[in-house]
C-alpha atoms as a PDB file:
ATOM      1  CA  UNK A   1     -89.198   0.719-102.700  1.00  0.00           C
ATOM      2  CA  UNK A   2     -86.555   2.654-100.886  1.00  0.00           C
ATOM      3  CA  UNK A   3     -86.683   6.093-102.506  1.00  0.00           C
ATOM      4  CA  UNK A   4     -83.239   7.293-101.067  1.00  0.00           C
ATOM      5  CA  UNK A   5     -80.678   8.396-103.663  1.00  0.00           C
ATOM      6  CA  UNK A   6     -78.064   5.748-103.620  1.00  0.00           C
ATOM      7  CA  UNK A   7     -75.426   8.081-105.094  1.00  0.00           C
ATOM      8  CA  UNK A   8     -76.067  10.711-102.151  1.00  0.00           C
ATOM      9  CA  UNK A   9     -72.819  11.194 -99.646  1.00  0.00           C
ATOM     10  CA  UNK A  10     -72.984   9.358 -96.267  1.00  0.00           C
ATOM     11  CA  UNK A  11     -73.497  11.244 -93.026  1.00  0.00           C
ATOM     12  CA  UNK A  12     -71.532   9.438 -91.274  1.00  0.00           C
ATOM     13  CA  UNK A  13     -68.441  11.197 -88.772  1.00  0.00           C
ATOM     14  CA  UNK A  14     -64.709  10.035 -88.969  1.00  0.00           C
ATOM     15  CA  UNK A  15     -64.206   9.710 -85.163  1.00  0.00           C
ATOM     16  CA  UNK A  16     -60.786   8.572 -85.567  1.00  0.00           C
ATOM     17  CA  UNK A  17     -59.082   9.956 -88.910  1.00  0.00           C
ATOM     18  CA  UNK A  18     -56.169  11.918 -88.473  1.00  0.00           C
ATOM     19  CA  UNK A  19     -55.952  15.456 -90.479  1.00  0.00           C
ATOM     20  CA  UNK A  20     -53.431  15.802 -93.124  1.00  0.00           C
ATOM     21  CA  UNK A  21     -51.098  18.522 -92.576  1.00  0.00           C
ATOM     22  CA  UNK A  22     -49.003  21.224 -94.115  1.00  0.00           C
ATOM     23  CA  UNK A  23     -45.208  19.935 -93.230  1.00  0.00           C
ATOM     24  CA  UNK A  24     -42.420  22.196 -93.708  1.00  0.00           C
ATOM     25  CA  UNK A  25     -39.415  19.868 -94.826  1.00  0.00           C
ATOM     26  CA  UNK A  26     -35.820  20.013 -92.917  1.00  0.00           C
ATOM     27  CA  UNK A  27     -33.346  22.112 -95.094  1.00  0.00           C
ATOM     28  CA  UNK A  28     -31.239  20.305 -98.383  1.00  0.00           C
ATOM     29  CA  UNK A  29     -28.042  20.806 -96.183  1.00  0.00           C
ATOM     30  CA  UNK A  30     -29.378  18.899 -93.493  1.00  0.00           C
ATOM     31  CA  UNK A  31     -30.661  16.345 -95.509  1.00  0.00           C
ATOM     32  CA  UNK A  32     -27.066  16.330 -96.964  1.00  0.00           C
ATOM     33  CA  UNK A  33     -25.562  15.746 -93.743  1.00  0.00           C
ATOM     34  CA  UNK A  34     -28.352  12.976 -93.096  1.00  0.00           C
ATOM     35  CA  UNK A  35     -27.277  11.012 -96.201  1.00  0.00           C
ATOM     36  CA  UNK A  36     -23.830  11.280 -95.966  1.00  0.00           C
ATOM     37  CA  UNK A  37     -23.409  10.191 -91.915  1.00  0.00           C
ATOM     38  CA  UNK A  38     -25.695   7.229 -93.117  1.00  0.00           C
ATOM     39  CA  UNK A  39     -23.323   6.208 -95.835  1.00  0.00           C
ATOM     40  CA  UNK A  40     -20.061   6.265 -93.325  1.00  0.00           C
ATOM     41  CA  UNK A  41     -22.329   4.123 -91.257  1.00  0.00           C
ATOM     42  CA  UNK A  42     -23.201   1.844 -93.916  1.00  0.00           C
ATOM     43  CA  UNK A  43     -19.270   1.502 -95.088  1.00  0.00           C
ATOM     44  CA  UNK A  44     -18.224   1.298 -91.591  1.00  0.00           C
ATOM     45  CA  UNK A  45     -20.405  -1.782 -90.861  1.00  0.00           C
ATOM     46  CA  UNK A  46     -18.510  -3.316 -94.057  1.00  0.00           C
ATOM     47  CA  UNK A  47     -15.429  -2.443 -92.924  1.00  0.00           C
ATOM     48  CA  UNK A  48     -16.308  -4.231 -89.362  1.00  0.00           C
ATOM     49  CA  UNK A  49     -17.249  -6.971 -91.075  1.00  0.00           C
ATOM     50  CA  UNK A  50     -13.910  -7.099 -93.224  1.00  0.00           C
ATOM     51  CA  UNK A  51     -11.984  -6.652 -89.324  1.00  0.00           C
ATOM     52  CA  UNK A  52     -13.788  -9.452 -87.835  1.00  0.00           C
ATOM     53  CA  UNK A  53     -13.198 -11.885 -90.754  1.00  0.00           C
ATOM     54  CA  UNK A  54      -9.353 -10.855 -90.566  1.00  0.00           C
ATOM     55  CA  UNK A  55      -9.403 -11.344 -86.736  1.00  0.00           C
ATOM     56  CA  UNK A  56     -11.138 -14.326 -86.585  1.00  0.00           C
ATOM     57  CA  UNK A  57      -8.857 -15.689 -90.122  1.00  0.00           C
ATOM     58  CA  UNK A  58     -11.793 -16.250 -92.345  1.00  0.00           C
ATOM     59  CA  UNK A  59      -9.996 -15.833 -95.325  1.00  0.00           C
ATOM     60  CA  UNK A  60     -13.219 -17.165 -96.990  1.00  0.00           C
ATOM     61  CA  UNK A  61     -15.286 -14.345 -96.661  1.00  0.00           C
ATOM     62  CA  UNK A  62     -12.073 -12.183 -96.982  1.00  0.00           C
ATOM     63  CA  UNK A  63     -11.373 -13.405-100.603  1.00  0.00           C
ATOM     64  CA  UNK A  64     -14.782 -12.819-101.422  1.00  0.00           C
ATOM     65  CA  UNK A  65     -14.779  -9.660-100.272  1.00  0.00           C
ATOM     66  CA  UNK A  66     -11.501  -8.538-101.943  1.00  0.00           C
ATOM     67  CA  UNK A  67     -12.596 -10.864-105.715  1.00  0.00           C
ATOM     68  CA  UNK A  68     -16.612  -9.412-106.018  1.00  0.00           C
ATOM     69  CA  UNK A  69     -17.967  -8.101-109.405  1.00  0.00           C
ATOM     70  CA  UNK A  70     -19.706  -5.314-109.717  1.00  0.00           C
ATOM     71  CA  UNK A  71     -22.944  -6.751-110.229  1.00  0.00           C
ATOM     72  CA  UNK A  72     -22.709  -8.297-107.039  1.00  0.00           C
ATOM     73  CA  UNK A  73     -21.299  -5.484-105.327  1.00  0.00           C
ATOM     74  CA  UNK A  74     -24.363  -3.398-106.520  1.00  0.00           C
ATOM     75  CA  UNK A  75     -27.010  -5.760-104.898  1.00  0.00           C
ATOM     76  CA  UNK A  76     -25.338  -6.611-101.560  1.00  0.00           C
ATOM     77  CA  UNK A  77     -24.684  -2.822-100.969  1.00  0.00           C
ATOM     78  CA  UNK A  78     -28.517  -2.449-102.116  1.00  0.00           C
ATOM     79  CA  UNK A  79     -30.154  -4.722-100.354  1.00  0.00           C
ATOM     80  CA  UNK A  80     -27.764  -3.865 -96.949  1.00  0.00           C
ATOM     81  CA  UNK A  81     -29.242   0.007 -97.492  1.00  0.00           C
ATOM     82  CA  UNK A  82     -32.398  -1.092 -98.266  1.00  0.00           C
ATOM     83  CA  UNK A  83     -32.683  -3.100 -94.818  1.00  0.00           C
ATOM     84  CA  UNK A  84     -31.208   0.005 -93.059  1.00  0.00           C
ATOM     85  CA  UNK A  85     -33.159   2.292 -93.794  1.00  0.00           C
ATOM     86  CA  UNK A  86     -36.018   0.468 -93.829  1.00  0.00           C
ATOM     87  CA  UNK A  87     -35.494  -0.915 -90.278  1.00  0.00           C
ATOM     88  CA  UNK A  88     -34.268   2.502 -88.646  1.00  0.00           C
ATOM     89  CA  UNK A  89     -37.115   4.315 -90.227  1.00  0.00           C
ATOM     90  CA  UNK A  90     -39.857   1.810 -89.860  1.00  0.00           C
ATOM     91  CA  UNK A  91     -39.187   1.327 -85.565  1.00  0.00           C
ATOM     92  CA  UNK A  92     -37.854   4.392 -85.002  1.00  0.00           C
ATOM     93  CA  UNK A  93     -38.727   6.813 -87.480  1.00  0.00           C
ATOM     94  CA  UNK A  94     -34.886   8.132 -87.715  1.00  0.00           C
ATOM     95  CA  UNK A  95     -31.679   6.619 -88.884  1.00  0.00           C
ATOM     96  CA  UNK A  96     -28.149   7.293 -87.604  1.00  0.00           C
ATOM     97  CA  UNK A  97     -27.937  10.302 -90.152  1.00  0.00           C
ATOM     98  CA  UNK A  98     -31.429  11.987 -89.006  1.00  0.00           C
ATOM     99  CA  UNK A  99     -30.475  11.237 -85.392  1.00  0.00           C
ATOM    100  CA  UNK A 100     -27.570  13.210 -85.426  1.00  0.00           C
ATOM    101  CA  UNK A 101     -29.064  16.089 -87.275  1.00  0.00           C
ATOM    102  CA  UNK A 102     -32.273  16.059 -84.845  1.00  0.00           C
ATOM    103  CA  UNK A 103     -34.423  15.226 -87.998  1.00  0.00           C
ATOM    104  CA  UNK A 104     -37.163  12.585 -88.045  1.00  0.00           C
ATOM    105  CA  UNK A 105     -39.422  11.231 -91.215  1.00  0.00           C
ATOM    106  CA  UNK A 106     -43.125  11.236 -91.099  1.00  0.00           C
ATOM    107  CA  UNK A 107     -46.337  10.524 -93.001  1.00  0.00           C
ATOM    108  CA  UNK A 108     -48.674  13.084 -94.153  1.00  0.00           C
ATOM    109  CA  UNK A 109     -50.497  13.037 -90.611  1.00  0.00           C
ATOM    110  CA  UNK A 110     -47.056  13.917 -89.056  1.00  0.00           C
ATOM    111  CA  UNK A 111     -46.969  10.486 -87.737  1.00  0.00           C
ATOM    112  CA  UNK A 112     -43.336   8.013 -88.273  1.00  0.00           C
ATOM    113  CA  UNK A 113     -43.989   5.938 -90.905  1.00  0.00           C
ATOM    114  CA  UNK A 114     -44.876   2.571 -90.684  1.00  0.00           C
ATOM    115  CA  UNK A 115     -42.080  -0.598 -91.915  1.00  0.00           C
ATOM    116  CA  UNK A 116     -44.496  -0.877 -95.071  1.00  0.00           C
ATOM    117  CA  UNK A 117     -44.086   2.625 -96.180  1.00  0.00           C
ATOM    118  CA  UNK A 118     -40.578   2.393 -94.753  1.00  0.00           C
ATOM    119  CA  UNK A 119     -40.095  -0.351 -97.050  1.00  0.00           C
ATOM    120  CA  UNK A 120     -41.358   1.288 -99.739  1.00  0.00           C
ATOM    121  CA  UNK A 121     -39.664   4.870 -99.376  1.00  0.00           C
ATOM    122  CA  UNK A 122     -36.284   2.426 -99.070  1.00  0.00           C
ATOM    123  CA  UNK A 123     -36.997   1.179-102.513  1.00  0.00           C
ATOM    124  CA  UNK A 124     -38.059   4.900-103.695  1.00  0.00           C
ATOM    125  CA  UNK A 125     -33.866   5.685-102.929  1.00  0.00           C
ATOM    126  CA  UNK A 126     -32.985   2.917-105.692  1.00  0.00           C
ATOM    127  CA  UNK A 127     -34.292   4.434-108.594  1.00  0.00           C
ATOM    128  CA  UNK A 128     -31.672   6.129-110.517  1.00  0.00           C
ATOM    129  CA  UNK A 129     -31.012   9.787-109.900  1.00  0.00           C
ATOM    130  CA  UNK A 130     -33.073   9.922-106.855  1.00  0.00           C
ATOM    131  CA  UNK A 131     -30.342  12.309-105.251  1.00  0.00           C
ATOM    132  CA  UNK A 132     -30.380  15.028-107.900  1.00  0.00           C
ATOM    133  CA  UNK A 133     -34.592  14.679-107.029  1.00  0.00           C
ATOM    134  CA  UNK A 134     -34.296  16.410-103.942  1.00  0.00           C
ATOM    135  CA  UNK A 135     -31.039  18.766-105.037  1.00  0.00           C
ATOM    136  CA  UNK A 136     -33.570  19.975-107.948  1.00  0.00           C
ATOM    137  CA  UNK A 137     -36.728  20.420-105.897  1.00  0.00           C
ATOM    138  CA  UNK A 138     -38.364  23.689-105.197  1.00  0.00           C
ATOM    139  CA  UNK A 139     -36.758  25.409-101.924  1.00  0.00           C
ATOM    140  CA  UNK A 140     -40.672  24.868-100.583  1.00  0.00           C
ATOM    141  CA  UNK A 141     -41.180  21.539-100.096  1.00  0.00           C
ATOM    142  CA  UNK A 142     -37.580  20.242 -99.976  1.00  0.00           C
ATOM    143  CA  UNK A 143     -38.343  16.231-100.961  1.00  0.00           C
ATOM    144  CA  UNK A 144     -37.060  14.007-103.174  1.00  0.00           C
ATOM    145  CA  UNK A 145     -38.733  11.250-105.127  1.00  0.00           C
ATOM    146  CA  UNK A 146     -38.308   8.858-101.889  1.00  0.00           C
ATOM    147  CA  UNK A 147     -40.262  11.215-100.143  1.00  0.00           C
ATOM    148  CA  UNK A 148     -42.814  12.219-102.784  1.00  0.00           C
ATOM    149  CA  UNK A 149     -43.714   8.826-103.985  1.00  0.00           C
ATOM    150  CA  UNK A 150     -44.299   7.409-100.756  1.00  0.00           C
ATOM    151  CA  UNK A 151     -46.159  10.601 -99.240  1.00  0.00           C
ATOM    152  CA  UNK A 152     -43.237  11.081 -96.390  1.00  0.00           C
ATOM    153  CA  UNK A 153     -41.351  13.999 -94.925  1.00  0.00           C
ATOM    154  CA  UNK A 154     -38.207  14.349 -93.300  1.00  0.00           C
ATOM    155  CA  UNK A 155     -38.654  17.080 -90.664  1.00  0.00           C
ATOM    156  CA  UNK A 156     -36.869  19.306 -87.709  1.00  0.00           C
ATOM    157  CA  UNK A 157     -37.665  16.771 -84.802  1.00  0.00           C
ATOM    158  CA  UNK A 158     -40.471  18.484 -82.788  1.00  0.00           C
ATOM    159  CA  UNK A 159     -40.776  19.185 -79.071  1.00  0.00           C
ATOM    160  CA  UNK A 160     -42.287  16.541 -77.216  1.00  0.00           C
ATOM    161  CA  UNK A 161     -46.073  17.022 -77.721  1.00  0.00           C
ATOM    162  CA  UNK A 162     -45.366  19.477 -80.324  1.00  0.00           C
ATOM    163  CA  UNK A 163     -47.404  19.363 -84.201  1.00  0.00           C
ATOM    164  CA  UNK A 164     -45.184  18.461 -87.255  1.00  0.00           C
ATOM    165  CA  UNK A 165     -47.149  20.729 -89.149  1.00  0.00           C
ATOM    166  CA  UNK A 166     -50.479  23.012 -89.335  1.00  0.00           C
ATOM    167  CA  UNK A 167     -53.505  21.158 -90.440  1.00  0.00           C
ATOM    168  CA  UNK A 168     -54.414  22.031 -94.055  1.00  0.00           C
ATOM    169  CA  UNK A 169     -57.080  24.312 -94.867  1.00  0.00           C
ATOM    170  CA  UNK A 170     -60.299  22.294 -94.847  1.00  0.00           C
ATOM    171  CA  UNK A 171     -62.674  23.844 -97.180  1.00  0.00           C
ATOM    172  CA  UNK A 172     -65.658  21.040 -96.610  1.00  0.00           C
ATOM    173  CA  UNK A 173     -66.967  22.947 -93.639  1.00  0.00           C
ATOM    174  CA  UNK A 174     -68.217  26.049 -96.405  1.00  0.00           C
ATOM    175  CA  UNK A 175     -70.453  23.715 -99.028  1.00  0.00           C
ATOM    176  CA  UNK A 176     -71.334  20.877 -96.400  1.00  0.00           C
ATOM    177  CA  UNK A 177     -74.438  20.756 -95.041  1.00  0.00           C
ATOM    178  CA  UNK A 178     -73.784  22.754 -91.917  1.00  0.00           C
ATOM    179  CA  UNK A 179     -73.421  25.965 -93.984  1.00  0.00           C
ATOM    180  CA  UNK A 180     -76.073  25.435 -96.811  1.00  0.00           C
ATOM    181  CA  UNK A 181     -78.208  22.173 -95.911  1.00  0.00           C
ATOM    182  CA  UNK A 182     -78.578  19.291 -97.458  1.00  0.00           C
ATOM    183  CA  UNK A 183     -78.006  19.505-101.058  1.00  0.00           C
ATOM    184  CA  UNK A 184     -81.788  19.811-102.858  1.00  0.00           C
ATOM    185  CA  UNK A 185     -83.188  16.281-104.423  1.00  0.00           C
ATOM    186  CA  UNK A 186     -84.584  16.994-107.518  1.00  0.00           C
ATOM    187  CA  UNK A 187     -88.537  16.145-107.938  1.00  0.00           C
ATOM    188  CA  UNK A 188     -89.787  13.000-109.787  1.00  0.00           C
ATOM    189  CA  UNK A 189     -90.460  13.035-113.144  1.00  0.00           C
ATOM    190  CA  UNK A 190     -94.258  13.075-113.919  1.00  0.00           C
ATOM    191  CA  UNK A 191     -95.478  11.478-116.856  1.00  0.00           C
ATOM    192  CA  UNK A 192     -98.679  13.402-118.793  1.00  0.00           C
END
């Protein structure tokens, strides 16, 4: 009979896990800048699009661009942002916005985020009043629900080789075993 506890921590050593840090967030008015150069990109490419049609005289997609409802309106311009941001963000960790503001978005390791949390932080902007989020955070961590939700951070673009952040105060190291030994097993019972 194997008389280990089975509830008992493993011993085993993360040799590759990357610490969580403490990120200090890029400023609201940066962040204002970021979203607004991203929407004059965003309208821009729909005004290219509206030029090209004219010069090329597809009046097709020039009527449907001048007759669309508002429902429709409201899903092609989400879906366009959602693929923007999600693409931008999930190869290069920056959009047009963040590029021109020196800002970057990152995970909780300080790393860019990957296109599935991309993706998701995209979807994050959708939800309604997700602006007034970040305008009513605290002046501390500066994020709004599409950075909160997906566990991202849009930071001052650091040196080359530089930290994002400090790693957070790991408190494991004072009731581990290292400081006090193992933790004590309790005795069998004995029966009289």
């Amino acid at each position: 009979m194997n008389d280990e506890n089975p509830y008992r921590a493993s011993g085993a050593t993360l040799e590759h896990a990357l610490p969580r840090l403490d990120i200090d967030s890029a400023s609201k008015v940066r962040r204002f800048f970021n979203w607004l150069i991203d929407r004059v990109a965003v309208y821009l490419a729909f005004a290219a699009v509206g030029i090209v049609a004219a010069l090329t005289g597809n009046l097709a997609v020039l009527d449907w661009m001048q007759n669309i409802d508002r429902i429709t309106d409201i899903v092609v311009t989400s879906s366009i942002l959602v693929a923007y941001y999600t693409l931008m963000e999930g190869a290069f960790g920056f959009t047009l916005g963040k590029l021109v503001t020196n800002t970057r978005v990152v995970d909780e390791y300080g790393q860019p985020p990957a296109f599935r949390k991309a993706f998701y932080r995209s979807l994050c902007r959708l939800i309604p009043f997700n602006a007034f989020s970040l305008l009513m955070s605290d002046d501390e961590t500066r994020r709004g629900w599409h950075d909160s939700i997906p566990k991202t951070y849009v930071v001052m673009r650091p040196r080359r080789g530089a930290p994002v952040g400090k790693p957070r105060h790991n408190v494991s190291h004072q009731f581990g075993a290292s400081a006090i030994g193992p933790a004590p097993v309790p005795a069998p019972a004995v029966e009289p």
